[in-house]
Protein backbone atom coordinates (compact mmCIF):
# COMPACT_ATOMS: atom_id res chain seq x y z
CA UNK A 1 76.44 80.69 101.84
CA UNK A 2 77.33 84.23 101.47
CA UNK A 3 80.70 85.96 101.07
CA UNK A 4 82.01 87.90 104.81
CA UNK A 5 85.03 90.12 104.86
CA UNK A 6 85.66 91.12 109.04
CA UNK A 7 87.61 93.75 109.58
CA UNK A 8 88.45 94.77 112.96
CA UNK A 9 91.81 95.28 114.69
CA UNK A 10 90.73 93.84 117.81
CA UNK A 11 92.37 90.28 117.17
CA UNK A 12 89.98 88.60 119.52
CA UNK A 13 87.08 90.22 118.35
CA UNK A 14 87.69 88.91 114.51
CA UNK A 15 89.19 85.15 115.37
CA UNK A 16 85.14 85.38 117.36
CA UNK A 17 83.22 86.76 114.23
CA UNK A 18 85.12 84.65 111.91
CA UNK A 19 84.43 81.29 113.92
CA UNK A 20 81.26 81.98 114.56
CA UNK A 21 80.28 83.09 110.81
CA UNK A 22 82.66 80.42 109.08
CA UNK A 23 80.54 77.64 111.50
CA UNK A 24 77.25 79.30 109.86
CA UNK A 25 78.73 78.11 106.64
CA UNK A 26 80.36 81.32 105.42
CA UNK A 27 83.00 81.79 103.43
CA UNK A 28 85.18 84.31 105.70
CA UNK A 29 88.62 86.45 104.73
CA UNK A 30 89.76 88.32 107.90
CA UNK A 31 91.31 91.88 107.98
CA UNK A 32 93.58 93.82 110.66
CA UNK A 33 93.11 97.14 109.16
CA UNK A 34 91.71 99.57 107.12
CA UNK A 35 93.99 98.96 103.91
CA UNK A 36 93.99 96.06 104.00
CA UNK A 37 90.00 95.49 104.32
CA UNK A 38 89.74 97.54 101.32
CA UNK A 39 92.41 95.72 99.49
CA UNK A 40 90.71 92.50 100.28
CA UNK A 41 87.17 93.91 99.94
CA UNK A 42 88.34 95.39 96.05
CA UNK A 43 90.08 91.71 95.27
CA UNK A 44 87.23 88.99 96.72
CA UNK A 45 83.91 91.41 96.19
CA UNK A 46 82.40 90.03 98.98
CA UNK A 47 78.64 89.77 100.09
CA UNK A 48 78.81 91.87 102.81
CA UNK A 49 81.89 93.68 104.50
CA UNK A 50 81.42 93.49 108.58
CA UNK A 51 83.43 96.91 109.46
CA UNK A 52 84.93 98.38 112.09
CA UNK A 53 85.38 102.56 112.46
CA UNK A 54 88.63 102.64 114.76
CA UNK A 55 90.96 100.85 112.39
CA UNK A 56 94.47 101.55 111.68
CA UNK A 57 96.34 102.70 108.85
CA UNK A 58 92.90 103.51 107.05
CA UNK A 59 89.72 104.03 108.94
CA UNK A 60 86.39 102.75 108.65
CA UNK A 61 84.73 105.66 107.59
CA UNK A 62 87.07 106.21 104.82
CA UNK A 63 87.27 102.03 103.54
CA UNK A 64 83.09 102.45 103.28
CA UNK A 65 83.91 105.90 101.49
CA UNK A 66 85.98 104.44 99.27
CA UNK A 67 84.06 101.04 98.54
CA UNK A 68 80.58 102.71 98.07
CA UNK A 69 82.01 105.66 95.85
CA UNK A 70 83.32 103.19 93.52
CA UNK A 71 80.77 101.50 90.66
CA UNK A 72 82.77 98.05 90.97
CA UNK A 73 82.29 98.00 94.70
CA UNK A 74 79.24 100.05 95.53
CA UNK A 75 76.98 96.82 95.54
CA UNK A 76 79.27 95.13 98.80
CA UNK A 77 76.82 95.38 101.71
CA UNK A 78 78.43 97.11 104.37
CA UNK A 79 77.49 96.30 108.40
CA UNK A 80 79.39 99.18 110.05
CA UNK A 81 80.15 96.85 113.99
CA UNK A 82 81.58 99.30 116.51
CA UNK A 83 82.13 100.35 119.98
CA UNK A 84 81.28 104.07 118.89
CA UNK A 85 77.86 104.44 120.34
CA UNK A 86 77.69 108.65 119.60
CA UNK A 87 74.70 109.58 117.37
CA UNK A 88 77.10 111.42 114.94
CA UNK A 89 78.99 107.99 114.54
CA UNK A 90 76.23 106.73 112.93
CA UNK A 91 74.95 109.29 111.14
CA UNK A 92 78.70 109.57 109.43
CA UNK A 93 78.48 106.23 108.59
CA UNK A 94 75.08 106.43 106.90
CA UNK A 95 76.76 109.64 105.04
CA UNK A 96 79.35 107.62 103.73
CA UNK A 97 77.25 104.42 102.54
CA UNK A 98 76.99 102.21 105.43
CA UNK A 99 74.02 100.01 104.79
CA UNK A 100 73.87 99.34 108.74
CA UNK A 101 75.33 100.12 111.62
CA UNK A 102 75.47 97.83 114.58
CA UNK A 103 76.74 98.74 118.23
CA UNK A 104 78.97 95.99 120.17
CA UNK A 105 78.49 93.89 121.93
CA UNK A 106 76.04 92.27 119.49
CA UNK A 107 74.46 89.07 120.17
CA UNK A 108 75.65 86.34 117.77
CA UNK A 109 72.13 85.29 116.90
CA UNK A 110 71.18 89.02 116.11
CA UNK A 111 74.07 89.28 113.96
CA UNK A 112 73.76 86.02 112.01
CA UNK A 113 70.17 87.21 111.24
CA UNK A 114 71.32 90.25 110.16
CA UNK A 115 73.69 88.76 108.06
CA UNK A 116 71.65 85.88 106.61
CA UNK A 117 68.85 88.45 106.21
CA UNK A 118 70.65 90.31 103.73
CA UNK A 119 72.48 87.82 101.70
């Protein structure tokens, strides 16, 4: 059992990744927003931090920025899951400290691999 933090604004899209990770025996912590995923991210030192770019108050970029510039955090796996299909979207995130990045829609089973591959 590994550690999740999901962070995505989308509501629906995070009850989803939650249920479907927490019934894969994860322990998962949910965040709205960017501030709040690195608040929780900081507190819990998760496994792996499943993270959306568009995200309000702070975005995604800047939370993986943040975590990965940091010695305490810089070990927190971090799956960049967007809509943001653009090559430079990726590459930005790889600049930053992503680990992965993952376009949506994802199938569940690719993801839980991906997840359980890593942990």
């Amino acid at each position: 059992m590994s550690r999740i933090v999901v962070a995505d604004d989308d509501a629906g899209v995070r009850g989803t990744l939650v249920a479907l990770l927490a019934d894969a025996g994860h322990a998962v912590t949910a965040a709205a927003d960017g501030e709040r995923a690195y608040s929780t991210a900081r507190s819990e030192h998760p496994d792996t931090l499943l993270l959306d770019l568009d995200m309000p108050k702070v975005d995604g970029l800047e939370v993986c920025r943040r975590l990965k510039s940091n010695p305490q955090t810089a070990d927190i796996r971090i799956i960049i899951l967007t809509g943001h299909t653009h090559q430079n979207d990726r590459q930005r995130s790889f600049q930053v400290g992503a680990d992965e990045f993952l376009e949506k829609p994802i199938h569940e089973s690719a993801l839980l691999e991906r997840i359980e591959s890593g942990s």
